[in-house]
C-alpha atoms as a PDB file:
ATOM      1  CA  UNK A   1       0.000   0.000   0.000  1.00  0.00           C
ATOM      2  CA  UNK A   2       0.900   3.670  -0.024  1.00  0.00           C
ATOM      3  CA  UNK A   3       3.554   5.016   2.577  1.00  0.00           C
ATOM      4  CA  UNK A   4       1.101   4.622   5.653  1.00  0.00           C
ATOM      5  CA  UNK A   5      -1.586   2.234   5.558  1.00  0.00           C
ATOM      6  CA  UNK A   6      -5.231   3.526   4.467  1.00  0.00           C
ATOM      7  CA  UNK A   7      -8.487   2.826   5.931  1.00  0.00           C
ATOM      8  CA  UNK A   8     -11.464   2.689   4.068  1.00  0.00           C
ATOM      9  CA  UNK A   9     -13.608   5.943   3.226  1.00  0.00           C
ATOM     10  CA  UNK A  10     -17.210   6.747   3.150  1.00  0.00           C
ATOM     11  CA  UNK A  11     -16.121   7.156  -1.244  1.00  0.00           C
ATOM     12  CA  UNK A  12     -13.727   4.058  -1.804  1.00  0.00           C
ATOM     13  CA  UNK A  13     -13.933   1.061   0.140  1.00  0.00           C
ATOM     14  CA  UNK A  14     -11.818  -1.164   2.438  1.00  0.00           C
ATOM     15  CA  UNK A  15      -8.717  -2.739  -0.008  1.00  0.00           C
ATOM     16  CA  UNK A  16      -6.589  -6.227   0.114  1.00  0.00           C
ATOM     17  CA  UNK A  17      -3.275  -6.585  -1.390  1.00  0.00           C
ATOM     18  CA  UNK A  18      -1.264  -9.657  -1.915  1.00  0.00           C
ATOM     19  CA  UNK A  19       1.115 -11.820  -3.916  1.00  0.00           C
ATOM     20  CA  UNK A  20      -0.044 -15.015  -5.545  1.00  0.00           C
ATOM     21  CA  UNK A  21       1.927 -16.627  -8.220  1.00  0.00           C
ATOM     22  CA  UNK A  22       4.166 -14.112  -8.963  1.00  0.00           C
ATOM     23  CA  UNK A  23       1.437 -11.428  -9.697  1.00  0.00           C
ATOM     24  CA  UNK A  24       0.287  -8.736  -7.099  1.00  0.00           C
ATOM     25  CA  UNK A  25      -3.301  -8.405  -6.700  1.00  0.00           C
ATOM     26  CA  UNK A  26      -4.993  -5.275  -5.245  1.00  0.00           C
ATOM     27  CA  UNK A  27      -8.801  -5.511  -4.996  1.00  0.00           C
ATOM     28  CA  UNK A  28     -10.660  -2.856  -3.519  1.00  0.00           C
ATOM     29  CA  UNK A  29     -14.459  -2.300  -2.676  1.00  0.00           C
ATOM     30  CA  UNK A  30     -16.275  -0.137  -5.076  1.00  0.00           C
ATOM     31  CA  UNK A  31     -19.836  -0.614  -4.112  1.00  0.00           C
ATOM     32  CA  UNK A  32     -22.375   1.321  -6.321  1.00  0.00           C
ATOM     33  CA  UNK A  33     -19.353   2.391  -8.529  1.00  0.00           C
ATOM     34  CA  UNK A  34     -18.566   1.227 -12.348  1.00  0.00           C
ATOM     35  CA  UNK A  35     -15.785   1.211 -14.699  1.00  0.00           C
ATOM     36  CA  UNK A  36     -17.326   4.576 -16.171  1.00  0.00           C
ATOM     37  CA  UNK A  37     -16.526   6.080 -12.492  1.00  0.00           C
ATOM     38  CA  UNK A  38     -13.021   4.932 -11.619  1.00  0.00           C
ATOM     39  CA  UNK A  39      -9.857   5.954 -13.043  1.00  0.00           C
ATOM     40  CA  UNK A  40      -6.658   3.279 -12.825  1.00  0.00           C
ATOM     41  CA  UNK A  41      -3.205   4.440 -13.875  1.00  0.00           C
ATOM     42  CA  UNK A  42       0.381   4.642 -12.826  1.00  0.00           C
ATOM     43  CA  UNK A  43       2.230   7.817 -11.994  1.00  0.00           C
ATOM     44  CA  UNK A  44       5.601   8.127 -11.335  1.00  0.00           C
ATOM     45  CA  UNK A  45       5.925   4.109  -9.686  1.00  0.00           C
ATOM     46  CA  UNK A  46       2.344   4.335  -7.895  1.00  0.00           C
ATOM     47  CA  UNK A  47      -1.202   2.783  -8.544  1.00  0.00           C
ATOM     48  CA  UNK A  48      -3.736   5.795  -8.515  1.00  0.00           C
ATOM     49  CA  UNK A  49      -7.032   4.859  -8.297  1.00  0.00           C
ATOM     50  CA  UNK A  50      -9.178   7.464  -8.161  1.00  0.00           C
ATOM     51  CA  UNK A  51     -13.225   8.434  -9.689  1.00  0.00           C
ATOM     52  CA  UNK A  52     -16.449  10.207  -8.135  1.00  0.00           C
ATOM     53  CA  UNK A  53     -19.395   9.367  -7.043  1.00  0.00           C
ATOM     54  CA  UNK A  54     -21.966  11.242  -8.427  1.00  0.00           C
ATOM     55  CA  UNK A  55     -25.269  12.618  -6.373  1.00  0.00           C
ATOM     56  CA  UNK A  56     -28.313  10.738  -7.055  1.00  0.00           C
ATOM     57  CA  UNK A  57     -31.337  11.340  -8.421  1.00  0.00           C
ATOM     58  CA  UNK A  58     -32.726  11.869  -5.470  1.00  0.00           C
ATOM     59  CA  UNK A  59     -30.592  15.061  -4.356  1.00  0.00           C
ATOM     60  CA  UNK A  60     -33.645  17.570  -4.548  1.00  0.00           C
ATOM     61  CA  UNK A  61     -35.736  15.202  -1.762  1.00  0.00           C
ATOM     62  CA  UNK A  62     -36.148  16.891   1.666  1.00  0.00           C
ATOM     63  CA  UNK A  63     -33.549  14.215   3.697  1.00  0.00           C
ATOM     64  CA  UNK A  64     -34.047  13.344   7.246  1.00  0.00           C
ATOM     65  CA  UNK A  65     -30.749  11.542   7.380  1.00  0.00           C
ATOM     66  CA  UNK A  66     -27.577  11.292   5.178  1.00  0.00           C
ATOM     67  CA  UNK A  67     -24.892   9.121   5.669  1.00  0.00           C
ATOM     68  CA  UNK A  68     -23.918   8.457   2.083  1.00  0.00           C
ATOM     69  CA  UNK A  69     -21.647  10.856   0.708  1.00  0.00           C
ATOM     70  CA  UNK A  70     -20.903  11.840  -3.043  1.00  0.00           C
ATOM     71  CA  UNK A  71     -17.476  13.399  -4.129  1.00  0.00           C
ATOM     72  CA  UNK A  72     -13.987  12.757  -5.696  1.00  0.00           C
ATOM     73  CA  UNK A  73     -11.739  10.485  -4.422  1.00  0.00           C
ATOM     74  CA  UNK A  74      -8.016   8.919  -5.026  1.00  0.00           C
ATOM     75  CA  UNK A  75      -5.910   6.482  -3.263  1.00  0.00           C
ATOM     76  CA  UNK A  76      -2.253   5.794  -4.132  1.00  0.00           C
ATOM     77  CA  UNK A  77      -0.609   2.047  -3.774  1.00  0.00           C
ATOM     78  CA  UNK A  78       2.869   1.437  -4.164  1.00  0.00           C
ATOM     79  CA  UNK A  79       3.867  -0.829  -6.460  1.00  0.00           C
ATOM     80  CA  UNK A  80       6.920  -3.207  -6.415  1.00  0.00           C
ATOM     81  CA  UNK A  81       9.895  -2.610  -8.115  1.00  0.00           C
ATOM     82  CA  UNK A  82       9.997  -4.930 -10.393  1.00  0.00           C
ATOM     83  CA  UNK A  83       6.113  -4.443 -11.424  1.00  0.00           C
ATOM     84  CA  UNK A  84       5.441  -4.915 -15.013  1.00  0.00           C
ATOM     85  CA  UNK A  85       3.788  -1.866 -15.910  1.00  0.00           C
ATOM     86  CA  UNK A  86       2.818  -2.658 -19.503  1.00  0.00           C
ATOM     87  CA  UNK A  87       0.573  -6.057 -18.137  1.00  0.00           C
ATOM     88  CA  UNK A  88      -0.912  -4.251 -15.706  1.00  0.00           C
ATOM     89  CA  UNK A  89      -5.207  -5.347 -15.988  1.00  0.00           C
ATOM     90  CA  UNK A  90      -8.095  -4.127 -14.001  1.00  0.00           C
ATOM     91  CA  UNK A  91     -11.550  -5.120 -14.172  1.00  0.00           C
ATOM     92  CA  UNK A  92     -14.285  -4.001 -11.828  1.00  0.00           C
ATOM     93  CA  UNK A  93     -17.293  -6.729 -11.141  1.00  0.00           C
ATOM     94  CA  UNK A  94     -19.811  -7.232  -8.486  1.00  0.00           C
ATOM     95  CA  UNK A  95     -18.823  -3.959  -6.462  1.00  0.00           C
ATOM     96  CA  UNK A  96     -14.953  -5.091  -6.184  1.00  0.00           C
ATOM     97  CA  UNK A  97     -11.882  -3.901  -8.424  1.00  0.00           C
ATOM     98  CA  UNK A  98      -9.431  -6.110  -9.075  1.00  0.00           C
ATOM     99  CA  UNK A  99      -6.179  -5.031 -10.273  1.00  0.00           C
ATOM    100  CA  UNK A 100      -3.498  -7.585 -11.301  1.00  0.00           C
ATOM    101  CA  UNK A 101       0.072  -6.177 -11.434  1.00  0.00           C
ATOM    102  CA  UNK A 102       2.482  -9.257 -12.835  1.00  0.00           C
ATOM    103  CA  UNK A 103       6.245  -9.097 -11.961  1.00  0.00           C
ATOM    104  CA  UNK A 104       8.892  -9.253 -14.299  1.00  0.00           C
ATOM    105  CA  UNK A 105      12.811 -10.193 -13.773  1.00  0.00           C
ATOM    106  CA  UNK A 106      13.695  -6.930 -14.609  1.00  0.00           C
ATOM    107  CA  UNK A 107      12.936  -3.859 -12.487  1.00  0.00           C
ATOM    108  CA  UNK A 108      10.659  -1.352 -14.642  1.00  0.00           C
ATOM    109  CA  UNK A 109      12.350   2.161 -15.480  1.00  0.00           C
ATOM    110  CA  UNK A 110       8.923   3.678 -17.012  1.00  0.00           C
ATOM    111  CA  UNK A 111       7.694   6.355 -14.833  1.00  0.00           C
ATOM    112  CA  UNK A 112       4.486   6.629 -16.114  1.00  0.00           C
ATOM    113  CA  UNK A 113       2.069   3.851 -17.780  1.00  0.00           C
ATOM    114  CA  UNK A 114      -1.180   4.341 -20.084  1.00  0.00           C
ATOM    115  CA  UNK A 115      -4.290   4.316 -18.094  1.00  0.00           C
ATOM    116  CA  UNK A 116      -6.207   1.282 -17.725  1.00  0.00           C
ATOM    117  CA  UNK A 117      -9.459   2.899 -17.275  1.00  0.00           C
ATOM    118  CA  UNK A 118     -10.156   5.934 -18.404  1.00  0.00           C
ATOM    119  CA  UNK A 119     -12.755   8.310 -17.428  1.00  0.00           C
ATOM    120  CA  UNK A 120     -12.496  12.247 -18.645  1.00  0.00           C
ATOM    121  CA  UNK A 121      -9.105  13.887 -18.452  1.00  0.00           C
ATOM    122  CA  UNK A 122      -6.905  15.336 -15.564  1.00  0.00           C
ATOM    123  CA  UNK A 123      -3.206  16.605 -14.737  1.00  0.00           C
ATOM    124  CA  UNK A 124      -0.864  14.450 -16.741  1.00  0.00           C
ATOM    125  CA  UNK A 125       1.100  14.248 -12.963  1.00  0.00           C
ATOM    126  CA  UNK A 126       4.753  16.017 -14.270  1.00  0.00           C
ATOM    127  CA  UNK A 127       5.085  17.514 -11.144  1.00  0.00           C
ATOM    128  CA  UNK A 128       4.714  14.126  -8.860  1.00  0.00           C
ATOM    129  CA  UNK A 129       7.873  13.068  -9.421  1.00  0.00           C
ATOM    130  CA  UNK A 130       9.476  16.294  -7.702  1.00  0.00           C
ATOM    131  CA  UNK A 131       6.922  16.400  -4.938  1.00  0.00           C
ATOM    132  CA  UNK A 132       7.352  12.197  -4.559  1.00  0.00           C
ATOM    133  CA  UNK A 133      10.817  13.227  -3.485  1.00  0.00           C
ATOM    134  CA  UNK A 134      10.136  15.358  -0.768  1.00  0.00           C
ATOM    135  CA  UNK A 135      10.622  13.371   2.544  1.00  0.00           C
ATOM    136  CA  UNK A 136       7.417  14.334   4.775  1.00  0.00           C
ATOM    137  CA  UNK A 137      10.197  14.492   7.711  1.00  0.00           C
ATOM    138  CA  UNK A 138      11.270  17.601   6.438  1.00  0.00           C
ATOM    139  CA  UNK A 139       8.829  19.070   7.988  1.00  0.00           C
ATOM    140  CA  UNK A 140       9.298  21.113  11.849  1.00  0.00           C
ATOM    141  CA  UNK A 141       7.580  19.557  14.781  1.00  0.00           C
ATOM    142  CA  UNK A 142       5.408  22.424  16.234  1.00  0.00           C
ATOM    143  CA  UNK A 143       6.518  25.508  17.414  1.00  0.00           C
ATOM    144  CA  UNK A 144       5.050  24.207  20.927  1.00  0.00           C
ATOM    145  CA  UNK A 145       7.680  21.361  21.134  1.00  0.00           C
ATOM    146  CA  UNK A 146       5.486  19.345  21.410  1.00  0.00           C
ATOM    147  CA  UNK A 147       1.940  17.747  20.214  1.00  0.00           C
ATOM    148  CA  UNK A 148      -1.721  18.581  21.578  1.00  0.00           C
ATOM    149  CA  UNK A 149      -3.226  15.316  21.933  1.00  0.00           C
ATOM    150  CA  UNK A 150      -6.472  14.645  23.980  1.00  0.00           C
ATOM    151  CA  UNK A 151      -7.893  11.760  25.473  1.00  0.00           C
ATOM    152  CA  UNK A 152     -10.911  10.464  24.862  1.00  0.00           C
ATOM    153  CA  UNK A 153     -12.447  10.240  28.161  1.00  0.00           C
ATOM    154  CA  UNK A 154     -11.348  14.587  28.832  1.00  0.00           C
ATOM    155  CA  UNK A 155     -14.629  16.823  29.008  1.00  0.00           C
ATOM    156  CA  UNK A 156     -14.744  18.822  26.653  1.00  0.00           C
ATOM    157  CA  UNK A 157     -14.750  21.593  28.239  1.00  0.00           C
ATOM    158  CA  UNK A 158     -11.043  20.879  29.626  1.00  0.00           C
ATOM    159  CA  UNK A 159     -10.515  20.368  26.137  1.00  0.00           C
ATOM    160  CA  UNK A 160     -11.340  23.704  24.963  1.00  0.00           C
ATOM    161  CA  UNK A 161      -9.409  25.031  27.723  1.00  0.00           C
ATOM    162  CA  UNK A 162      -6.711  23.171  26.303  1.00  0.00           C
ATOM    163  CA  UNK A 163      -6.936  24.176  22.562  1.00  0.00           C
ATOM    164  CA  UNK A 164      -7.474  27.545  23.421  1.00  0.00           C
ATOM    165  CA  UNK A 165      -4.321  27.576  26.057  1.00  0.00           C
ATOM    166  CA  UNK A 166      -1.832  26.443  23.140  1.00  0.00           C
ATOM    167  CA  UNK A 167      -3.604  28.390  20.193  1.00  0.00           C
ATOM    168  CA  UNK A 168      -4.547  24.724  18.702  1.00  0.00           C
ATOM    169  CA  UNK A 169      -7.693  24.639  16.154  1.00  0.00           C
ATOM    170  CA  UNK A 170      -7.691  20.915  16.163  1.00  0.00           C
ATOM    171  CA  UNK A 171      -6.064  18.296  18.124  1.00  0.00           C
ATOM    172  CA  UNK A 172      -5.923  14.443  17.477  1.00  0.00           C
ATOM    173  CA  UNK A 173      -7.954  12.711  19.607  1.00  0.00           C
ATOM    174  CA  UNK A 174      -6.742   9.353  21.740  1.00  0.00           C
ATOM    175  CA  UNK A 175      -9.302   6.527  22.382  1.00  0.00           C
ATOM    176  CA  UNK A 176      -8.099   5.585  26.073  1.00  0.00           C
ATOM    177  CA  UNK A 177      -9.885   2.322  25.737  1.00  0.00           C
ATOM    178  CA  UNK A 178      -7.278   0.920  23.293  1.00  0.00           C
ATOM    179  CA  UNK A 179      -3.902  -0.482  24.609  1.00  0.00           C
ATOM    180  CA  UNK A 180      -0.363   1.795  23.977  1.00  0.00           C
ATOM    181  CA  UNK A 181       0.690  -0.873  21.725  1.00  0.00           C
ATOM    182  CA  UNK A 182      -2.639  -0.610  19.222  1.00  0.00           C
ATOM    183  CA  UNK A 183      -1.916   0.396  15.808  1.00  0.00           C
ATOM    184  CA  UNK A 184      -3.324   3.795  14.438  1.00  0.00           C
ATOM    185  CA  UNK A 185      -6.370   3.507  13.077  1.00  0.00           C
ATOM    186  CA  UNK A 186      -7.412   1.185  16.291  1.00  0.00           C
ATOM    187  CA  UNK A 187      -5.501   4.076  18.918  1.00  0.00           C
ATOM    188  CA  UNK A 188      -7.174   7.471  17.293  1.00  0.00           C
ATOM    189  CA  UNK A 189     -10.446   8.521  16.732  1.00  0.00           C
ATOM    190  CA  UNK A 190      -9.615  11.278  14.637  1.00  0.00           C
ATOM    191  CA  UNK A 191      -9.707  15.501  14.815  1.00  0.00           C
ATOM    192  CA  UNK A 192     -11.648  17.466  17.234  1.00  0.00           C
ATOM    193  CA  UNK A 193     -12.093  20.670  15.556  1.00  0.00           C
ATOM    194  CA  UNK A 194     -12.138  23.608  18.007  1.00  0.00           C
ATOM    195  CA  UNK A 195     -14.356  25.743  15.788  1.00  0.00           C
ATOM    196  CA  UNK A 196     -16.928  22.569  15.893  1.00  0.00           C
ATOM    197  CA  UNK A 197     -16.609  21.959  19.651  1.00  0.00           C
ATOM    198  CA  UNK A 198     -17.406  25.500  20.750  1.00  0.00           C
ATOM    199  CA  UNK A 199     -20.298  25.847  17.817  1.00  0.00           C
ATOM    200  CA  UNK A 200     -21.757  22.724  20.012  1.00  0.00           C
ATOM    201  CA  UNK A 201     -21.140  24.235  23.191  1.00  0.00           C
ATOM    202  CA  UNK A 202     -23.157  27.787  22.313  1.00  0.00           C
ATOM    203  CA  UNK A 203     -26.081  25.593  21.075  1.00  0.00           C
ATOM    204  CA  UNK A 204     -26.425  24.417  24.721  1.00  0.00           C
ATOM    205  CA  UNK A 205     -25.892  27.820  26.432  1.00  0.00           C
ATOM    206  CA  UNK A 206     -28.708  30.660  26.761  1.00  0.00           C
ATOM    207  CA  UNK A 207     -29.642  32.371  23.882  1.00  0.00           C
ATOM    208  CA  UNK A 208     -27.272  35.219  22.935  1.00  0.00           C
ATOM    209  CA  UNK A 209     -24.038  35.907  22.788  1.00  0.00           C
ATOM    210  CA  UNK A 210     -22.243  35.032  26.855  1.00  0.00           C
ATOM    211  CA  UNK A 211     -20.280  38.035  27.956  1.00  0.00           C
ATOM    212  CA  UNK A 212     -17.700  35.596  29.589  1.00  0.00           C
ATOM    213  CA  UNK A 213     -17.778  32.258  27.549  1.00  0.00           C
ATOM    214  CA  UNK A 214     -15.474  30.093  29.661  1.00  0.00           C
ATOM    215  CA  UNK A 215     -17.760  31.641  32.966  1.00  0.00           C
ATOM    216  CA  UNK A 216     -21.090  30.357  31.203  1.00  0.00           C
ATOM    217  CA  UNK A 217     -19.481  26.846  30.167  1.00  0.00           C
ATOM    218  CA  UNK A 218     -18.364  26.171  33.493  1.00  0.00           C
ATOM    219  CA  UNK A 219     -22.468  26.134  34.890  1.00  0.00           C
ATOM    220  CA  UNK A 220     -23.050  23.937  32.092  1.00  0.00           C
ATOM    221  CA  UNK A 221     -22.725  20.083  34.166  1.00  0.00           C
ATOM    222  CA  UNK A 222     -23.305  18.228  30.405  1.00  0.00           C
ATOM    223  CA  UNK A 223     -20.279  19.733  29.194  1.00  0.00           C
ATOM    224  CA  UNK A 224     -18.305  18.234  32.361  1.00  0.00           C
ATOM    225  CA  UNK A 225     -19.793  15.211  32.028  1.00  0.00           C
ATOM    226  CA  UNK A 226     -20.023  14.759  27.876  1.00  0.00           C
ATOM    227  CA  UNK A 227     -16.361  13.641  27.156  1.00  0.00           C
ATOM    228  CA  UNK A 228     -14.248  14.259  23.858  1.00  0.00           C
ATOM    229  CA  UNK A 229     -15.122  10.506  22.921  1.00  0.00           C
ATOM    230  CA  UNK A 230     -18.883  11.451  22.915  1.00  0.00           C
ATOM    231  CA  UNK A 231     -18.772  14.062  20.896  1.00  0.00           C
ATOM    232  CA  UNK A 232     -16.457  12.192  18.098  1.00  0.00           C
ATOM    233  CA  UNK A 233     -18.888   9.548  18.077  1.00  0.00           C
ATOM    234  CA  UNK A 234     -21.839  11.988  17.872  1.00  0.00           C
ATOM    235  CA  UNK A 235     -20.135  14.255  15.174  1.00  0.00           C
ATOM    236  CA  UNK A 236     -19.185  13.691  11.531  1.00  0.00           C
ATOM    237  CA  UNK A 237     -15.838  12.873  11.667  1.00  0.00           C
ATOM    238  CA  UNK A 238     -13.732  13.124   8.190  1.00  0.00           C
ATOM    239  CA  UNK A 239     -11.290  10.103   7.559  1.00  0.00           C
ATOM    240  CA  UNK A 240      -8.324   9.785  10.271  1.00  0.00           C
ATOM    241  CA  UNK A 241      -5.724   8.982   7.564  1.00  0.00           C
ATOM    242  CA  UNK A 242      -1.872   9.253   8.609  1.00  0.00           C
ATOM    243  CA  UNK A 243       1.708   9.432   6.541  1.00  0.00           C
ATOM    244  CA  UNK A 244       4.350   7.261   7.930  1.00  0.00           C
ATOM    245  CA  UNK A 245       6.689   9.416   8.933  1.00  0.00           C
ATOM    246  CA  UNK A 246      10.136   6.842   7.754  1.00  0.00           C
ATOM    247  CA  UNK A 247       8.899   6.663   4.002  1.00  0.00           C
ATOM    248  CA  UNK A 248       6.106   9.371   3.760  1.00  0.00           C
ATOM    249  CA  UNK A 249       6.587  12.117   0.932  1.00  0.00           C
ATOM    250  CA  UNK A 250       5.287  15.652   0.270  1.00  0.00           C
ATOM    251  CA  UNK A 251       2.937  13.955  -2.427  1.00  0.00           C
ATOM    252  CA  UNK A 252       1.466  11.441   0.219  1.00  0.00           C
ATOM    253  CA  UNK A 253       0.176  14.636   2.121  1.00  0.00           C
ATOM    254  CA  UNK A 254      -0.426  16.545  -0.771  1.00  0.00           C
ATOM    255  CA  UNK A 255      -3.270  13.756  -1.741  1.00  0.00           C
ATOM    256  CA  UNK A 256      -5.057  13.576   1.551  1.00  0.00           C
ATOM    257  CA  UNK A 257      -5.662  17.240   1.852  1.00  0.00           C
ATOM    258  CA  UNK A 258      -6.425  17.556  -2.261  1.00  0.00           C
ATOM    259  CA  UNK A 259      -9.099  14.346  -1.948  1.00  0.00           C
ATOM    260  CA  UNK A 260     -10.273  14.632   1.130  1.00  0.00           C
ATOM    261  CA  UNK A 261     -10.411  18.163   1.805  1.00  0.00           C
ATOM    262  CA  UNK A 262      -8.415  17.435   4.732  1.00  0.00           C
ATOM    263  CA  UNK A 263      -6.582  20.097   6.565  1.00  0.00           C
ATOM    264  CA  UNK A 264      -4.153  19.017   8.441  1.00  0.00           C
ATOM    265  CA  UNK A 265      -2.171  15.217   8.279  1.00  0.00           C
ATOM    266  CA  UNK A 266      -0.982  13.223  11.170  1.00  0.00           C
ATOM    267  CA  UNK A 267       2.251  11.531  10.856  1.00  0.00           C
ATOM    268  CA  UNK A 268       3.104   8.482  12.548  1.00  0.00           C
ATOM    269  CA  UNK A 269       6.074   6.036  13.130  1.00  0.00           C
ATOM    270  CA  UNK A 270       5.914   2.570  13.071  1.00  0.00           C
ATOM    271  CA  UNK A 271       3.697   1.597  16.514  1.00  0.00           C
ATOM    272  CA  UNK A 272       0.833   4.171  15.279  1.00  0.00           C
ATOM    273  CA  UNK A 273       2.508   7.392  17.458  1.00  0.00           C
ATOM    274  CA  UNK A 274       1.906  10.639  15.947  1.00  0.00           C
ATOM    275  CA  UNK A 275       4.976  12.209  15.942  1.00  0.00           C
ATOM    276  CA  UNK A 276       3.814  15.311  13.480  1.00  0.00           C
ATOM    277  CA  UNK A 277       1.352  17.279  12.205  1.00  0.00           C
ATOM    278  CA  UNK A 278       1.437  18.678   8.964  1.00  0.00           C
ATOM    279  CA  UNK A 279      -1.016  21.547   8.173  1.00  0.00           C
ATOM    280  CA  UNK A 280      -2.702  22.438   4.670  1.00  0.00           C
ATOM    281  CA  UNK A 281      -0.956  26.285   5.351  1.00  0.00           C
ATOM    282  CA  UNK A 282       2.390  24.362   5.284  1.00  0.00           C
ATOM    283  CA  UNK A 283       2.122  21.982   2.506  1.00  0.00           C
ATOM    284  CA  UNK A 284       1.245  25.375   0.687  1.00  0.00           C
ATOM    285  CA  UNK A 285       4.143  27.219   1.900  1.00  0.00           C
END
């Protein structure tokens, strides 16, 4: 897979990669999708998959709950070094592309193969190579010294006390249930968004503006009692989706916040610790 393992999305399913008879197989779940949607090439070494899901017909009805989502999407797998690039095949059936990469006894110099499927144009990816060599260590650890990262069972209003005390809009949160040696995507529960938090909190206070906000919250015993965990299970929580900090690049980041309007990218070292985060503002700058 790409530099740091990928859960699935609410737009491209879970995926399953693995060797058989001298061919690598990726097949990943594509439910209500169709060859017309996705998009399977290689840029500069990697397997992008990437489409849309359109909005249904029904887009104009008056919803009472939405859970399905609609929008563009890529993921990047890496591909071996001696992948055959020119016998590369993908077919999509029954919800589930399958894409078989065969090996050859040479290692492949092309950079860039024909795509398989084709749907519409895009950028022809010149620039990935460049970006593909930035290491995402490069980066500077916060100006703090150190990471904001809550706990799962913290009110929440000690955790606006704490965003607000280090100037942090979001913070990584911890699920405390889950052992210190749980990978990743079992240890976090994602980004609580300070902006989201406090809109929540002000719902729940008197109406009007409070002359003293942290005064008012403090009366409040729900927000002493609703933890951080609560409110990430009650909110809409974008995909938690991490670069690995050893063999991460520039483009790795570069796709999360492009596909999934992310802004801002954990990074994590083997053992799922985040030892970095990487903000939209500095993948820009």
């Amino acid at each position: 897979d790409s530099s740091a393992p990928q859960p699935a999305t609410a737009l491209l399913g879970a995926a399953d990669v693995f060797d058989l008879q001298g061919t690598v197989y990726i097949k990943v779940d594509v439910p209500g999708l169709t060859k017309a949607d996705i998009k399977v090439r290689v840029v500069d070494g990697n397997l992008q998959v990437s489409g849309a899901r359109a909005q249904d017909a029904s887009a104009g009805a008056n919803f009472f709950h939405v859970e399905r989502q609609q929008g563009h999407f890529t993921r990047v797998f890496q591909l071996p070094a001696t992948a055959d690039l020119a016998k590369i095949t993908a077919a999509c059936d029954h919800g589930v592309l399958t894409i078989a990469v065969p090996k050859a006894d040479i290692v492949s110099t092309r950079a860039v193969a024909a795509p398989i499927v084709t749907s519409g144009e895009d950028g022809d990816g010149s620039l990935n190579a460049v970006f593909a060599e930035v290491p995402i260590s490069v980066f500077p650890k916060p100006s703090l010294g150190k990471l904001v990262i809550l706990d799962s069972s913290t009110p929440i209003i000690e955790a606006v006390k704490t965003l607000a005390q280090y100037h942090v809009l979001a913070a990584p949160v911890r699920d405390t249930t889950q052992s210190a040696d749980a990978t990743w995507s079992e240890k976090y529960l994602g980004f609580l968004d300070m902006v989201s938090i406090v809109t929540y909190m002000l719902e729940k206070l008197e109406p009007g503006a409070p002359e003293d906000f942290e005064k008012e919250a403090e009366k409040v015993a729900e927000f002493k009692s609703t933890t951080v965990g609560d409110v990430m299970k009650m909110s809409r929580v974008g995909p938690f989706v991490p670069v690995d900090f050893e063999s991460g690049k520039l483009l790795d980041a570069m796709f999360l916040c492009g596909q999934h309007a992310l802004r801002r990218v954990a990074i994590v070292q083997v053992g799922g610790d985040i030892v970095n985060i990487v903000t939209q503002s500095a993948l820009v700058q």
